[in-house]
Protein backbone atom coordinates (compact mmCIF):
# COMPACT_ATOMS: atom_id res chain seq x y z
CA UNK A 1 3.05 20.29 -6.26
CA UNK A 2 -0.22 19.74 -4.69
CA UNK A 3 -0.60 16.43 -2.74
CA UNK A 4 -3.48 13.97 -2.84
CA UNK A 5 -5.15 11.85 0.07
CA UNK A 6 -6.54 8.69 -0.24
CA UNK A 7 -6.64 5.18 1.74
CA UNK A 8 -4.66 2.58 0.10
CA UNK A 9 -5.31 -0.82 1.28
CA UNK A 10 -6.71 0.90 4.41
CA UNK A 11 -3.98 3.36 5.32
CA UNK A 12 -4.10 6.93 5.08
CA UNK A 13 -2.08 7.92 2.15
CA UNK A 14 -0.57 11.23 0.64
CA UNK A 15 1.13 11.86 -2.54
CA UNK A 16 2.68 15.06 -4.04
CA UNK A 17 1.94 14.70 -7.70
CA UNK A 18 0.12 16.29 -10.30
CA UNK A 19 -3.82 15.92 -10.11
CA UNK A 20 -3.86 14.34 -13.33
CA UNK A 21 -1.21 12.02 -13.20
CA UNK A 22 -2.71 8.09 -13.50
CA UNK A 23 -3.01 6.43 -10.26
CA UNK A 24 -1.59 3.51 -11.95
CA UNK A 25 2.04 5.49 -12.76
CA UNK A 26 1.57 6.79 -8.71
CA UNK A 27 0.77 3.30 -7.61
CA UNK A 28 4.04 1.49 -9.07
CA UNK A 29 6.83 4.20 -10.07
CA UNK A 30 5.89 6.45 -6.75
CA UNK A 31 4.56 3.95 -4.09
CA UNK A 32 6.31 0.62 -5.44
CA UNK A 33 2.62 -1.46 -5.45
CA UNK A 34 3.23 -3.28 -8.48
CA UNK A 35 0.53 -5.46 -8.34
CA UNK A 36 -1.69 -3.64 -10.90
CA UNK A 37 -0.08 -3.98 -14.46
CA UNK A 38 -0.21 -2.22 -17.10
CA UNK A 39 -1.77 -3.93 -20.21
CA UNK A 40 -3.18 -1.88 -23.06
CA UNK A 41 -3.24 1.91 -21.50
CA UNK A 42 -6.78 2.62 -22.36
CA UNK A 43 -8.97 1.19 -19.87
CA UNK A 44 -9.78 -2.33 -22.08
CA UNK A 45 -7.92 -5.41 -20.41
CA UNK A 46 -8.37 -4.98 -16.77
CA UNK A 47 -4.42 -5.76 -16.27
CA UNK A 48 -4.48 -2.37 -13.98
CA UNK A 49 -7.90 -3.01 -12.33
CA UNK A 50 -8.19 -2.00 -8.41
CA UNK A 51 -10.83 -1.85 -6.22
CA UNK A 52 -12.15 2.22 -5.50
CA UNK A 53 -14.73 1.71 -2.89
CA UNK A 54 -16.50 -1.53 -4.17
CA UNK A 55 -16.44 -1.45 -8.28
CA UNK A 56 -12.91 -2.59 -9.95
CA UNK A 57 -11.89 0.51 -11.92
CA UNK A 58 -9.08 0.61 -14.36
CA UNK A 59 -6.14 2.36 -13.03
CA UNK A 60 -4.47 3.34 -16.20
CA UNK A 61 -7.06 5.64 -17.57
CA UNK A 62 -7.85 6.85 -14.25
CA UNK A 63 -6.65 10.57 -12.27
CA UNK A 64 -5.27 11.11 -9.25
CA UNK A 65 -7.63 13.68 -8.67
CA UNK A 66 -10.54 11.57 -9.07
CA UNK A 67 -9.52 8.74 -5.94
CA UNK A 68 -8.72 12.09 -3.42
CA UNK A 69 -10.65 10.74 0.00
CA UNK A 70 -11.73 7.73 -1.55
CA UNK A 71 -10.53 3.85 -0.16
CA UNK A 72 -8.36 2.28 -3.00
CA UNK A 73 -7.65 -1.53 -2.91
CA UNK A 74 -4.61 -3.19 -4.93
CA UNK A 75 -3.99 -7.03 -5.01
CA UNK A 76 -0.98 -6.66 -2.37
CA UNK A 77 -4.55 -5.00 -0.37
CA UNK A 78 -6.36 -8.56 -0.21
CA UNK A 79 -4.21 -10.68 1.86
CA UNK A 80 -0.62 -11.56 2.70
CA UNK A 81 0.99 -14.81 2.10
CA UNK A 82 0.65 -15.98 5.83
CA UNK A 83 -3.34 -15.16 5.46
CA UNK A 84 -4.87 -15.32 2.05
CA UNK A 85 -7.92 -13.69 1.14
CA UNK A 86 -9.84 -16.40 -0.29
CA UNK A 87 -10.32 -15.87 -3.79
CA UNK A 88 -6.31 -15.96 -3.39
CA UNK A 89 -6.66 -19.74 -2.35
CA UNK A 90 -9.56 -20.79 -4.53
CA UNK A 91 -7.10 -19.96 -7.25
CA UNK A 92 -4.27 -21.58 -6.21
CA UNK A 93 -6.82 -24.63 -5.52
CA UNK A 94 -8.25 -24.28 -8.81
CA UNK A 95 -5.40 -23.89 -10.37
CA UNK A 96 -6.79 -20.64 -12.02
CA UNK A 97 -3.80 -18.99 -13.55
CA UNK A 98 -0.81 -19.56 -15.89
CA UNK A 99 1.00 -16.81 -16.76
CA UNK A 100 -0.36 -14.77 -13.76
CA UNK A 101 -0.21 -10.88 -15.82
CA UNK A 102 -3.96 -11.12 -15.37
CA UNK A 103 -4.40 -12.52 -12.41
CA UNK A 104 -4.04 -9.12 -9.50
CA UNK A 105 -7.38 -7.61 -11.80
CA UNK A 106 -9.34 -10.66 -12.17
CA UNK A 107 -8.71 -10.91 -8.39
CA UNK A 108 -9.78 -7.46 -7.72
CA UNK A 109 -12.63 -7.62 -9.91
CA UNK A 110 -13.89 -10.78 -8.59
CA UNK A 111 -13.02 -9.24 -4.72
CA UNK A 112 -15.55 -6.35 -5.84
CA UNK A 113 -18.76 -8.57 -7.32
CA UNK A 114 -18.32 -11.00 -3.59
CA UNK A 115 -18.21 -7.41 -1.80
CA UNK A 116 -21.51 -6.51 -3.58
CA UNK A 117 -23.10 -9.91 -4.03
CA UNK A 118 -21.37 -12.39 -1.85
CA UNK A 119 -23.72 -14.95 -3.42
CA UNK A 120 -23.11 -14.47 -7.52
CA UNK A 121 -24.21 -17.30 -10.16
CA UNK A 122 -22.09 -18.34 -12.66
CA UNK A 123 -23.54 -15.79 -14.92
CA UNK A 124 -22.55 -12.90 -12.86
CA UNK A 125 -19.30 -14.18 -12.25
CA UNK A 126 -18.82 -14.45 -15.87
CA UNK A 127 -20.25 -10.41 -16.26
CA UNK A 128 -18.38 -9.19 -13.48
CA UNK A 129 -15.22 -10.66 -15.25
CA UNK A 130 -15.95 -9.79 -18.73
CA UNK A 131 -13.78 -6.54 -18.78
CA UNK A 132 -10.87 -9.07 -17.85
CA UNK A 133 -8.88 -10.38 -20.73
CA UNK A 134 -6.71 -13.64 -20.33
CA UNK A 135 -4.66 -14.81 -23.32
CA UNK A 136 -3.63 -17.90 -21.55
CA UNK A 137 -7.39 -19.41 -21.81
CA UNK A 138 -7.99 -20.15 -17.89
CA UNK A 139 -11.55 -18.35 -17.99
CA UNK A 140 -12.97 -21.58 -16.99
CA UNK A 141 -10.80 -22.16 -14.33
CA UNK A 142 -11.38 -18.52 -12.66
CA UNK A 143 -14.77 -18.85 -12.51
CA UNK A 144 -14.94 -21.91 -10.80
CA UNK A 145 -12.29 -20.35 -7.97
CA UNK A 146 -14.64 -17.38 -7.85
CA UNK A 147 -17.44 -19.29 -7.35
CA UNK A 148 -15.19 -21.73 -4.84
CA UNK A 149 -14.27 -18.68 -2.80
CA UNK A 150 -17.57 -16.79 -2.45
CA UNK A 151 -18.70 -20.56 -1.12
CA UNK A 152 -16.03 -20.18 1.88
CA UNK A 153 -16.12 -16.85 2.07
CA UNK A 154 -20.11 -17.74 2.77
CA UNK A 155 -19.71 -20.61 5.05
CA UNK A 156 -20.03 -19.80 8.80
């Protein structure tokens, strides 16, 4: 079986599977990260999102083949519990979760808009997160800890 390289949460990574097999089945039945989740299976709720050089792309939907060389970021990639990435804290502060299913996609999707724009209105907040589906109604909530992190993330 041929093996695929990539960087996962910034170490060098290899992984004998098939080229076509979904980095999200790789990610939690052959590497244990089980921070992406699987939602619908077709690339629509953003349950599975990670971070593939600075865009949040949907792991479900998504090839092996198609991260080879590339720098992959999952949620357990942000921060640890002794040092939280920030958006990690402005949700805790905000309160910005209930269930938490959602949550490890929003994050990485709100981790790639403050890596491209580190200073996003509330309108591009809102865009960025659009592909992000909560059932638990905390929208409001998020975007206020996305907005609260880029703030600190800002601040000298």
């Amino acid at each position: 079986m041929p093996s695929v390289q990539f960087r996962l949460n910034g170490a060098a990574t290899a992984v004998d599977t098939d080229p076509d097999q979904m980095l999200l089945d790789v990610l939690r039945s052959g590497l244990g990260i089980t921070g992406a989740h699987f939602g619908c299976g077709a690339g629509e709720c953003g349950a599975c999102h990670v971070m593939v050089g600075d865009r949040a792309m949907t792991s479900c939907d998504m090839p092996m083949w198609s991260v080879a060389d590339k720098d992959v970021v999952t949620v357990e990639g942000l921060g640890t519990a002794e040092r939280p990435h920030p958006l990690q804290r402005a949700f805790i502060s905000e309160q910005a979760m209930q269930c938490g299913y959602c949550v490890p996609g929003i994050l990485i999707s709100a981790a790639a808009l403050l890596k491209r724009n580190p200073s996003p209105s509330e309108a591009e907040v809102r865009a960025a997160l659009d592909r992000n589906l909560c059932r638990c109604g905390s929208h409001n909530r998020i975007v206020r800890a996305v907005l609260r992190a880029a703030s600190e993330m800002a601040a000298p």
